[in-house]
N, C-alpha and C. Protein backbone atom coordinates (compact mmCIF):
# COMPACT_ATOMS: atom_id res chain seq x y z
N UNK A 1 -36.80 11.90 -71.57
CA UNK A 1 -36.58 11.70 -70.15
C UNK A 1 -35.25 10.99 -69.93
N UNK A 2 -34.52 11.40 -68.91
CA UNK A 2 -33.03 10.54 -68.52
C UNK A 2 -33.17 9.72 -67.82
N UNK A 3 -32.91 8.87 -68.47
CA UNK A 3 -32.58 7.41 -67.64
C UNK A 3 -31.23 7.12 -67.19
N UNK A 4 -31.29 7.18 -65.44
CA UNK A 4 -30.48 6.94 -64.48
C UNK A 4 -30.17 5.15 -64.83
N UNK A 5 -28.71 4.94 -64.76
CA UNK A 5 -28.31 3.71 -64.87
C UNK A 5 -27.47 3.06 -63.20
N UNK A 6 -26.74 4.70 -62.76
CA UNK A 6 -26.01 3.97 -61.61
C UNK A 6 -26.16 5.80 -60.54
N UNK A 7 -25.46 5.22 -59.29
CA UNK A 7 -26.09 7.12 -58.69
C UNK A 7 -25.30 6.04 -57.31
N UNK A 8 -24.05 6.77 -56.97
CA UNK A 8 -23.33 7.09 -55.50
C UNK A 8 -22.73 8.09 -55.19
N UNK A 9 -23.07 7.99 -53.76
CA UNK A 9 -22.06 9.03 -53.20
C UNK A 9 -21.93 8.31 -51.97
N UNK A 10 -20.20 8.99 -52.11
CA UNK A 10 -19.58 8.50 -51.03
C UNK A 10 -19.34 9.74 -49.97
N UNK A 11 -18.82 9.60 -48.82
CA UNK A 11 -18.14 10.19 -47.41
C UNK A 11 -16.92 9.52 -47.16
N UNK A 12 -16.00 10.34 -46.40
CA UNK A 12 -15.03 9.76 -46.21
C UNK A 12 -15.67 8.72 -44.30
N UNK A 13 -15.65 7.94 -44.32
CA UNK A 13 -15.97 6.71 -43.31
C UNK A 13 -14.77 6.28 -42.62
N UNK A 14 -14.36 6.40 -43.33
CA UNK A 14 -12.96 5.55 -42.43
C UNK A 14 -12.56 5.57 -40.90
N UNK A 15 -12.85 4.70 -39.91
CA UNK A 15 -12.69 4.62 -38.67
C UNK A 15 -11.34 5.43 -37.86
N UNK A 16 -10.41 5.23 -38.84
CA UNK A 16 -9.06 5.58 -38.27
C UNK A 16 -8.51 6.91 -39.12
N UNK A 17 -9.27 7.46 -39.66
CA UNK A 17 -9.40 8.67 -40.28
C UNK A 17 -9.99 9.48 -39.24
N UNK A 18 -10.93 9.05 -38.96
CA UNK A 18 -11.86 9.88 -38.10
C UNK A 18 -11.32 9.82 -36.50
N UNK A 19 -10.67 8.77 -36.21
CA UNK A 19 -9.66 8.61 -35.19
C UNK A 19 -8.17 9.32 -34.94
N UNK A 20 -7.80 9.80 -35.56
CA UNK A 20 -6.87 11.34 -35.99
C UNK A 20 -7.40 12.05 -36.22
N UNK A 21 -8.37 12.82 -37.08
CA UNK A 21 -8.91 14.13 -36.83
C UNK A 21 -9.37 14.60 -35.51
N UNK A 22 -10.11 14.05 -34.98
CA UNK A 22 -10.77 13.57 -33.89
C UNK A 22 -9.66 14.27 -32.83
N UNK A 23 -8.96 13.18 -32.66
CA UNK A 23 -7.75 13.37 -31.82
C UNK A 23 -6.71 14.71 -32.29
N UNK A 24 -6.35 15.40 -33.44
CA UNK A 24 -5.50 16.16 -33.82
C UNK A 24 -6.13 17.34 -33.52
N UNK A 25 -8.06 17.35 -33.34
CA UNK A 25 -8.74 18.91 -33.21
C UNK A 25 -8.80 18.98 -31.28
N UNK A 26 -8.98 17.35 -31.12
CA UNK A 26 -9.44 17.87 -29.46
C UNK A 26 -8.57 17.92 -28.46
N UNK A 27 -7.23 17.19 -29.06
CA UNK A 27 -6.28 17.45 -27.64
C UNK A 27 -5.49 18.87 -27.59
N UNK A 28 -5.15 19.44 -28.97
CA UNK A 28 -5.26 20.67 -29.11
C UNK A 28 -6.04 22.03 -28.49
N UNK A 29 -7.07 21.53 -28.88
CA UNK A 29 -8.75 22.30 -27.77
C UNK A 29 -8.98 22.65 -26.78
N UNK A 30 -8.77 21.03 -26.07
CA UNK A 30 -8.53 21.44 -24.57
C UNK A 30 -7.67 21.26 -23.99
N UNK A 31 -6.19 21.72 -24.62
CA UNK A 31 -5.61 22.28 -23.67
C UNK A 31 -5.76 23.49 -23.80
N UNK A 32 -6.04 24.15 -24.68
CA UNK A 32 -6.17 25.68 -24.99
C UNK A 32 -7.07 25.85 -24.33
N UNK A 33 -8.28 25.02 -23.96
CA UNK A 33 -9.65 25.45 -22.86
C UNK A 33 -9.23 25.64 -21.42
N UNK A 34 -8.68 24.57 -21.50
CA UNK A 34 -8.03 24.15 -20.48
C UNK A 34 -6.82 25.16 -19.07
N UNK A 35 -6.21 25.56 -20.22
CA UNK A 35 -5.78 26.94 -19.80
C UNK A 35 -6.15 28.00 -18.38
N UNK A 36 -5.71 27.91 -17.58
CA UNK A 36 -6.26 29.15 -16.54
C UNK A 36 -6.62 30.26 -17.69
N UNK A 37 -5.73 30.97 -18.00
CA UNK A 37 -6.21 32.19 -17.90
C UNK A 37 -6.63 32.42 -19.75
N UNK A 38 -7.80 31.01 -20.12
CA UNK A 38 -8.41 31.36 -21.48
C UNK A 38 -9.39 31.71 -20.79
N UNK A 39 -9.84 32.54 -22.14
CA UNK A 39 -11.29 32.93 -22.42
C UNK A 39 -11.12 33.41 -23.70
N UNK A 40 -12.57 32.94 -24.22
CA UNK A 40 -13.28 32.66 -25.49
C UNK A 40 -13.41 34.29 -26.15
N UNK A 41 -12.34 34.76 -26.37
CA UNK A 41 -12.40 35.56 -26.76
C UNK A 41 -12.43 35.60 -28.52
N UNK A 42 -12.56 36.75 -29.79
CA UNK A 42 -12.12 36.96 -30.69
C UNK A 42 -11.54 35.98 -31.73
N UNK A 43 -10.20 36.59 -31.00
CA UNK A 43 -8.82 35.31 -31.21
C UNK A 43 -8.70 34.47 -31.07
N UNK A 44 -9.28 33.57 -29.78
CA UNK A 44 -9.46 32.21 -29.57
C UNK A 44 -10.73 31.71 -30.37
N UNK A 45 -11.38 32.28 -30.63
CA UNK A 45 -12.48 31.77 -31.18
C UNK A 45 -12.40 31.15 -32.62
N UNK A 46 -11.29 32.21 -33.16
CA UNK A 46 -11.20 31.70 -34.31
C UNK A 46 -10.04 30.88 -34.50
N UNK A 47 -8.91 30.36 -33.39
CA UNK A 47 -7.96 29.53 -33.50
C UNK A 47 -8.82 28.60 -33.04
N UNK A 48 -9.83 28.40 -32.51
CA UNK A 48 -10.63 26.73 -32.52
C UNK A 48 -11.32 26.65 -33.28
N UNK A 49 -12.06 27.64 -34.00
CA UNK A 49 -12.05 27.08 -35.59
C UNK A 49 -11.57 26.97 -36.45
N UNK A 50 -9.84 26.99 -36.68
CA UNK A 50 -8.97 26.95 -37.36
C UNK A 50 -8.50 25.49 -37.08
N UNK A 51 -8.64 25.23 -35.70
CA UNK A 51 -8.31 23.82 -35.34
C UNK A 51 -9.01 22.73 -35.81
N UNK A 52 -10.64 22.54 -35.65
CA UNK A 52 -11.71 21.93 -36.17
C UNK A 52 -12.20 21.93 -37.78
N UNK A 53 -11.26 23.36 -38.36
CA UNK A 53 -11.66 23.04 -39.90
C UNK A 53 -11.37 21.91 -40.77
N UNK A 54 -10.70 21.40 -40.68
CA UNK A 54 -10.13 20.05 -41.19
C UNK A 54 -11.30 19.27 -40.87
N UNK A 55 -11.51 18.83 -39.72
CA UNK A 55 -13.09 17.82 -39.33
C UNK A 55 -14.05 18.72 -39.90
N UNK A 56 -13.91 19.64 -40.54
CA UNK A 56 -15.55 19.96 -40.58
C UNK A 56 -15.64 19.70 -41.82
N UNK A 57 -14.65 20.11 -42.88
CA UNK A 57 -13.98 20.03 -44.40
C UNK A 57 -14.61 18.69 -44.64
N UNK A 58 -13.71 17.85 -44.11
CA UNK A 58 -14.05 16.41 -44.48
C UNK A 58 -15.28 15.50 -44.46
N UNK A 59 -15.96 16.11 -42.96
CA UNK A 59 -17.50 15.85 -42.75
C UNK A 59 -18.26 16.12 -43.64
N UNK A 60 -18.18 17.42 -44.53
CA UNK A 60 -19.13 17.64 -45.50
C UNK A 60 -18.43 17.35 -46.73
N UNK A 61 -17.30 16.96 -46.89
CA UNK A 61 -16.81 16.07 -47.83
C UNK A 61 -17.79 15.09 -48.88
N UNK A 62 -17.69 14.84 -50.57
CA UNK A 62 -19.14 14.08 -50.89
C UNK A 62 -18.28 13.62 -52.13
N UNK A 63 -18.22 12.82 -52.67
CA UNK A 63 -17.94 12.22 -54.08
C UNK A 63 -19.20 11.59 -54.49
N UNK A 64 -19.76 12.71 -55.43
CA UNK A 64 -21.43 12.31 -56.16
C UNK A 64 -21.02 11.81 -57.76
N UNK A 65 -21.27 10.74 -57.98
CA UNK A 65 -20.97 10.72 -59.01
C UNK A 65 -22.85 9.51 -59.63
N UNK A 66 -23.02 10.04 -61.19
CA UNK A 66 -24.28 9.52 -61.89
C UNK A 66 -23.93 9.06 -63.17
N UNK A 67 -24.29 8.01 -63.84
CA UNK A 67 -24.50 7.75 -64.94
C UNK A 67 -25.67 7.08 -65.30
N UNK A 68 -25.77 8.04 -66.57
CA UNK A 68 -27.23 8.12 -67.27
C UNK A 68 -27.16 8.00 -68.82
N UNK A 69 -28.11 7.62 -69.53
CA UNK A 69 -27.88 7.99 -70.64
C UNK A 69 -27.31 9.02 -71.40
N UNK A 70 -27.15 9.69 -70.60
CA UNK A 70 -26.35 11.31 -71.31
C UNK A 70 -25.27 11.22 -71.34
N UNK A 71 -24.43 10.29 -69.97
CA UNK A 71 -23.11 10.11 -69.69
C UNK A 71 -23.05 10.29 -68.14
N UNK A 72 -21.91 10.69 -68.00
CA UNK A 72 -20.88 10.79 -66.33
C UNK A 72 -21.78 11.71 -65.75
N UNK A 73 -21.71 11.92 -64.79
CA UNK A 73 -22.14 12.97 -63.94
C UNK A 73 -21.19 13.39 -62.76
N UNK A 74 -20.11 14.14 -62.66
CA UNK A 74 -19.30 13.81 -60.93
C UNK A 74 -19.72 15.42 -60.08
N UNK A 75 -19.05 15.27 -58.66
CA UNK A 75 -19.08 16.00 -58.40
C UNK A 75 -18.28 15.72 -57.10
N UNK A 76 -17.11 16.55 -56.85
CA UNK A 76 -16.57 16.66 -55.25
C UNK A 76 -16.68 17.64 -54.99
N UNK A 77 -17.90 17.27 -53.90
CA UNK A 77 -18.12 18.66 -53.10
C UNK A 77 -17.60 18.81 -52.18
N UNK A 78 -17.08 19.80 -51.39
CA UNK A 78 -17.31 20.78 -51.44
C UNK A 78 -16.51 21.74 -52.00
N UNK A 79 -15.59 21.10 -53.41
CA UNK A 79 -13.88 21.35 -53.69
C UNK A 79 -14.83 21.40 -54.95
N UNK A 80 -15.65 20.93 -55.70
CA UNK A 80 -16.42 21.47 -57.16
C UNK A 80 -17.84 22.28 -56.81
N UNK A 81 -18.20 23.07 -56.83
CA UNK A 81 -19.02 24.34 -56.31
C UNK A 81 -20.24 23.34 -57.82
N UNK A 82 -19.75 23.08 -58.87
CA UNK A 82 -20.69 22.54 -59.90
C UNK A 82 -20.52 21.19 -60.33
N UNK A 83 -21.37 20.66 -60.83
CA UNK A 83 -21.55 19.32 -61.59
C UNK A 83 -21.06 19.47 -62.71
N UNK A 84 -19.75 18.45 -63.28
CA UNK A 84 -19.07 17.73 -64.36
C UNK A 84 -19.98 17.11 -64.95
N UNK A 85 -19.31 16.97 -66.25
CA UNK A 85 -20.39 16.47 -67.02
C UNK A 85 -19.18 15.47 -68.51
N UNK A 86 -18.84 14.15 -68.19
CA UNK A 86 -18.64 13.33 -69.15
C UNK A 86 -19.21 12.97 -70.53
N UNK A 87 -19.76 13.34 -71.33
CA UNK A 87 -20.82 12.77 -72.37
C UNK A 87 -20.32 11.46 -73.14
N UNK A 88 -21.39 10.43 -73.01
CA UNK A 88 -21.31 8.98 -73.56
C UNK A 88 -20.16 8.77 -74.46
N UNK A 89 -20.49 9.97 -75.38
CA UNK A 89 -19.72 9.68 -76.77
C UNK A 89 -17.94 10.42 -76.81
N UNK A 90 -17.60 10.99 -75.64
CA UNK A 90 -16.49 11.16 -75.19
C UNK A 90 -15.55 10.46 -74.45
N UNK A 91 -16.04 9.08 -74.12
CA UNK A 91 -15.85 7.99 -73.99
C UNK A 91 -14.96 7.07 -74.66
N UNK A 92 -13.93 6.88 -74.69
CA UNK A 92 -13.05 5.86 -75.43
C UNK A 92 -13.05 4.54 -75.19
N UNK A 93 -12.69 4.49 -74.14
CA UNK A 93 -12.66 3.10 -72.67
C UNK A 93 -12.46 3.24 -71.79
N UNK A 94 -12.99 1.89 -70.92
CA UNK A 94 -12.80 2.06 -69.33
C UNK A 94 -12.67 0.73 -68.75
N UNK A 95 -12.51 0.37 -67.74
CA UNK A 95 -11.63 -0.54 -67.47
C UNK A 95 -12.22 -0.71 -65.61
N UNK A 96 -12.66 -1.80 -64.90
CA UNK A 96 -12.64 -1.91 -63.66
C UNK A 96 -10.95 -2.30 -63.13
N UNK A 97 -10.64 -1.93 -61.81
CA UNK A 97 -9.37 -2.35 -62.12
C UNK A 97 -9.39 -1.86 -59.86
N UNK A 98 -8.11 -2.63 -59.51
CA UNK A 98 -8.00 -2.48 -58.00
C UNK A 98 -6.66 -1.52 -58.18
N UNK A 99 -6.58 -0.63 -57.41
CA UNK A 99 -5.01 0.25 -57.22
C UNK A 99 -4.64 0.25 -56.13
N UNK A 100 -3.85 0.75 -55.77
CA UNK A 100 -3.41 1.57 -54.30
C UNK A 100 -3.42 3.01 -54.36
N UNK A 101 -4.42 3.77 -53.87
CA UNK A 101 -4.40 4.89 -53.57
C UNK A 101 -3.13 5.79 -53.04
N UNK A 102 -2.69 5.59 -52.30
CA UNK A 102 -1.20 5.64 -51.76
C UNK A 102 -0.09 5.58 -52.58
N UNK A 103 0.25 4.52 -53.34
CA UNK A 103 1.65 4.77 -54.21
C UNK A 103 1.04 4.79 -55.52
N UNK A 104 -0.38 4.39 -55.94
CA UNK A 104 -0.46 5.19 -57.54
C UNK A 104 -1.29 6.73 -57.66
N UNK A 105 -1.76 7.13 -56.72
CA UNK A 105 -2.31 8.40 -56.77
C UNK A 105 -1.60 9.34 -55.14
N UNK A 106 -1.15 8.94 -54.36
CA UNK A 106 -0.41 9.88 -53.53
C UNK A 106 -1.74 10.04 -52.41
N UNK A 107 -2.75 9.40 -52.29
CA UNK A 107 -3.81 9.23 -51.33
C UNK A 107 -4.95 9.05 -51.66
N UNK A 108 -5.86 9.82 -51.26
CA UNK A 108 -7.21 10.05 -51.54
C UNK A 108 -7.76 11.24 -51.15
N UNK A 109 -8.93 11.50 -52.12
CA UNK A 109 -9.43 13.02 -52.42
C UNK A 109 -9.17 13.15 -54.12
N UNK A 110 -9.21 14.11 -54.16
CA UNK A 110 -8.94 14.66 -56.03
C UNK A 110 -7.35 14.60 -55.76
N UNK A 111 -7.00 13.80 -56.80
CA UNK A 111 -5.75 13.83 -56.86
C UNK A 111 -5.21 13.97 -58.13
N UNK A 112 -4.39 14.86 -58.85
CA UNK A 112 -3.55 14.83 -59.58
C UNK A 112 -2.12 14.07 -60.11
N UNK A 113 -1.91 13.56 -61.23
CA UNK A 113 -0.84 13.08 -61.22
C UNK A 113 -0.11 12.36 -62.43
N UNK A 114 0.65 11.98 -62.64
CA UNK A 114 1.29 11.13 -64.08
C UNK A 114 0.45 10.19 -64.92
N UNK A 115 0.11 9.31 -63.54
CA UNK A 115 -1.40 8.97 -63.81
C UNK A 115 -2.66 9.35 -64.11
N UNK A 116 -2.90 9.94 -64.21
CA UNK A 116 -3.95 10.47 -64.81
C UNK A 116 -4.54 11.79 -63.41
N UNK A 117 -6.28 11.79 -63.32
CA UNK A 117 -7.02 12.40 -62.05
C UNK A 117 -7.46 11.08 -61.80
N UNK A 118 -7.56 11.56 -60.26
CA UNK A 118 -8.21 10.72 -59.46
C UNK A 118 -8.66 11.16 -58.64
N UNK A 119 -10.38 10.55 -58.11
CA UNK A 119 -11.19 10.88 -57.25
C UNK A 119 -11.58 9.65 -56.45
N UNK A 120 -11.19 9.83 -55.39
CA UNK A 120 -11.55 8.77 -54.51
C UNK A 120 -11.64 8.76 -53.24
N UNK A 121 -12.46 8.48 -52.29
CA UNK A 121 -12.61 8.66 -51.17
C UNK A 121 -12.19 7.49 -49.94
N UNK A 122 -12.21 6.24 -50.47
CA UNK A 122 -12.31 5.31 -49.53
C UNK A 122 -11.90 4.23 -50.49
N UNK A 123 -11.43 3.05 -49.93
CA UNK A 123 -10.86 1.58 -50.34
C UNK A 123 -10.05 1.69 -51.59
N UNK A 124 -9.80 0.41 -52.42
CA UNK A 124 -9.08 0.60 -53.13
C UNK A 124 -9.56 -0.34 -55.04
N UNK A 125 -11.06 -0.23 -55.22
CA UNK A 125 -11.53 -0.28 -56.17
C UNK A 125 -12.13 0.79 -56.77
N UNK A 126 -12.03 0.83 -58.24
CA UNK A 126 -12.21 2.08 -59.02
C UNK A 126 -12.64 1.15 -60.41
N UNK A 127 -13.08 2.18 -61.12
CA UNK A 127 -13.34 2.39 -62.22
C UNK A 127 -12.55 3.30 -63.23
N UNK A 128 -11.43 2.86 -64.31
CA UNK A 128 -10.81 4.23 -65.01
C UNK A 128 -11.22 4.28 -66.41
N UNK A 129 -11.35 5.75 -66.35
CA UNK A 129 -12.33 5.99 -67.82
C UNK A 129 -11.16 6.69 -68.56
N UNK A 130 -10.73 6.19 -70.01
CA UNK A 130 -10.31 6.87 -70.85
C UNK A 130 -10.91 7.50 -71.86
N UNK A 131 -10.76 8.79 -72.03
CA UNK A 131 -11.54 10.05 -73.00
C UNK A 131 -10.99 10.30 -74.17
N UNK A 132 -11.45 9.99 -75.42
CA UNK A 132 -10.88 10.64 -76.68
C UNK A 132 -10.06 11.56 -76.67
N UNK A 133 -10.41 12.40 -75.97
CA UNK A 133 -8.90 13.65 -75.98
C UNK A 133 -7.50 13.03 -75.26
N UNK A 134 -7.36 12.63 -74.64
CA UNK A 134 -6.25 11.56 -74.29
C UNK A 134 -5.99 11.63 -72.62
N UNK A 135 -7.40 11.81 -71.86
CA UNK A 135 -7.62 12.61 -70.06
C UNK A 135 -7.78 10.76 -70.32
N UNK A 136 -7.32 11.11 -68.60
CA UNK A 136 -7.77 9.56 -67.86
C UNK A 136 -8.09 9.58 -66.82
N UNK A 137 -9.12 9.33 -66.18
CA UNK A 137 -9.53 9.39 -65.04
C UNK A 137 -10.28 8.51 -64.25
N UNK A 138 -9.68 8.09 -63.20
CA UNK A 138 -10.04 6.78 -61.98
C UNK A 138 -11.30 7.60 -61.12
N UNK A 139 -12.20 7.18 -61.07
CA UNK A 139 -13.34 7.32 -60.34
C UNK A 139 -13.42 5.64 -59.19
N UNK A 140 -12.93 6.29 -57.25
CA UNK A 140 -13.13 4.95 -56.75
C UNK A 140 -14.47 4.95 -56.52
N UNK A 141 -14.71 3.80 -55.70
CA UNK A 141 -15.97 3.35 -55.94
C UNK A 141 -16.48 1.94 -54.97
N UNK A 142 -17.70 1.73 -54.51
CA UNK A 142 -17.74 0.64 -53.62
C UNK A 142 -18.59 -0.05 -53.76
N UNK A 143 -18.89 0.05 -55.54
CA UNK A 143 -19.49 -0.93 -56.08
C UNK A 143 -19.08 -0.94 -57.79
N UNK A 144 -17.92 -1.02 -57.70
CA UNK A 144 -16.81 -1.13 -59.06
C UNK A 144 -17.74 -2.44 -60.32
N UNK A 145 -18.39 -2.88 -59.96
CA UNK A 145 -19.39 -3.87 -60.62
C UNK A 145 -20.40 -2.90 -61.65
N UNK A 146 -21.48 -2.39 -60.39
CA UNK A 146 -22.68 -1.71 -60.82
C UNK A 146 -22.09 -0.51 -61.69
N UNK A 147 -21.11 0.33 -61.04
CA UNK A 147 -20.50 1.40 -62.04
C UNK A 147 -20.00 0.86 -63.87
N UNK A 148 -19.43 0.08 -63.58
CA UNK A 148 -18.45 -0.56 -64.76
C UNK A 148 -20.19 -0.70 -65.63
N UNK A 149 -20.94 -1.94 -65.54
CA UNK A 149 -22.26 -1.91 -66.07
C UNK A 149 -22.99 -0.92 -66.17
N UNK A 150 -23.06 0.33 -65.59
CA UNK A 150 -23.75 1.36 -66.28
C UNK A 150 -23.02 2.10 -67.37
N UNK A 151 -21.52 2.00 -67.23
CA UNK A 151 -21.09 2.36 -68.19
C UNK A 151 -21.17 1.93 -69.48
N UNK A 152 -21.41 0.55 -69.34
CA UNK A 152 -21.76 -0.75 -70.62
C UNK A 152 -22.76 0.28 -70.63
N UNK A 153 -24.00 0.55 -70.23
CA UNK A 153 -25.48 0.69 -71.16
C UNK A 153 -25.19 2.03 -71.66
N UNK A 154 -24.77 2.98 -70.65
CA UNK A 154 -24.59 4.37 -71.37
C UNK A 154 -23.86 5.15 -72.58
N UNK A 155 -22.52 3.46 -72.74
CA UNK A 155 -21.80 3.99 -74.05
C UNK A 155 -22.56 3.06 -75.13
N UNK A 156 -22.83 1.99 -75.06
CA UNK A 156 -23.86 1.16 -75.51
C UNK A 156 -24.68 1.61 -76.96
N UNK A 157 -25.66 2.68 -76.07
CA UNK A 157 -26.63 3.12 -76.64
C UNK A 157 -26.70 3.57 -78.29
């Protein structure tokens, strides 16, 4: 049987995130509603859902990530269709540690870079795991404590 050690998922939350999308889908919207001579035709139909895809993207936006005795578990949905899979013993080291999303990874979301991958959705604590093959990867996190300690029991073992 697997024994679960740690299990989050995040959303992107951010007040002033959601305060530009917000604003970038609806003043757009209605003026196009707004319009005398619209109607909801075809074409319009699908330039206001071209407008709103971004808010909808992000709404169902998810950084799932598990550790268990088996190892890592991640998943960004709706950008990984499947569950990753870390195993314990692929594990080198890892490290709790604070960054800036912004000038060491170029934002947030899956990010690529010199630095290693990075997955992060919100604030600016993480967890970075280094892998025997020589990958590095920052998993953020909003409980950089409980993560770091499941990693203790799961490489542990």
């Amino acid at each position: 049987m697997i024994k679960l050690f740690f299990k989050e998922n995040q959303k992107f939350d951010q007040k002033w995130l959601w305060a530009i999308l917000s604003l970038s889908a609806i003043i757009p919207v209605s003026i196009l509603i707004n319009n005398e001579s619209f109607k909801l035709d075809a074409t319009n139909f699908i330039v206001i859902s071209m407008m709103l895809l971004p808010m909808i993207l992000i709404y169902f936006t998810e950084l799932r990530v598990e550790i268990s005795d088996e190892g890592l578990k991640y998943q960004f949905y709706p950008f990984h269709l499947r569950v990753y899979e870390i195993k314990s013993e692929e594990i080198e080291k890892y490290n709790e540690l604070i960054y800036s999303p912004l000038k060491d990874y170029g934002g947030w979301g899956i990010r690529y870079g010199f630095s290693g991958t990075a997955y992060n959705v919100s604030g600016n604590k993480g967890v970075e795991i280094f892998l025997k093959n020589g990958t590095k990867i920052l998993f953020g996190t909003k409980k950089p404590n409980e993560f770091f300690e499941a990693l203790n029991q799961a490489t542990q073992q």
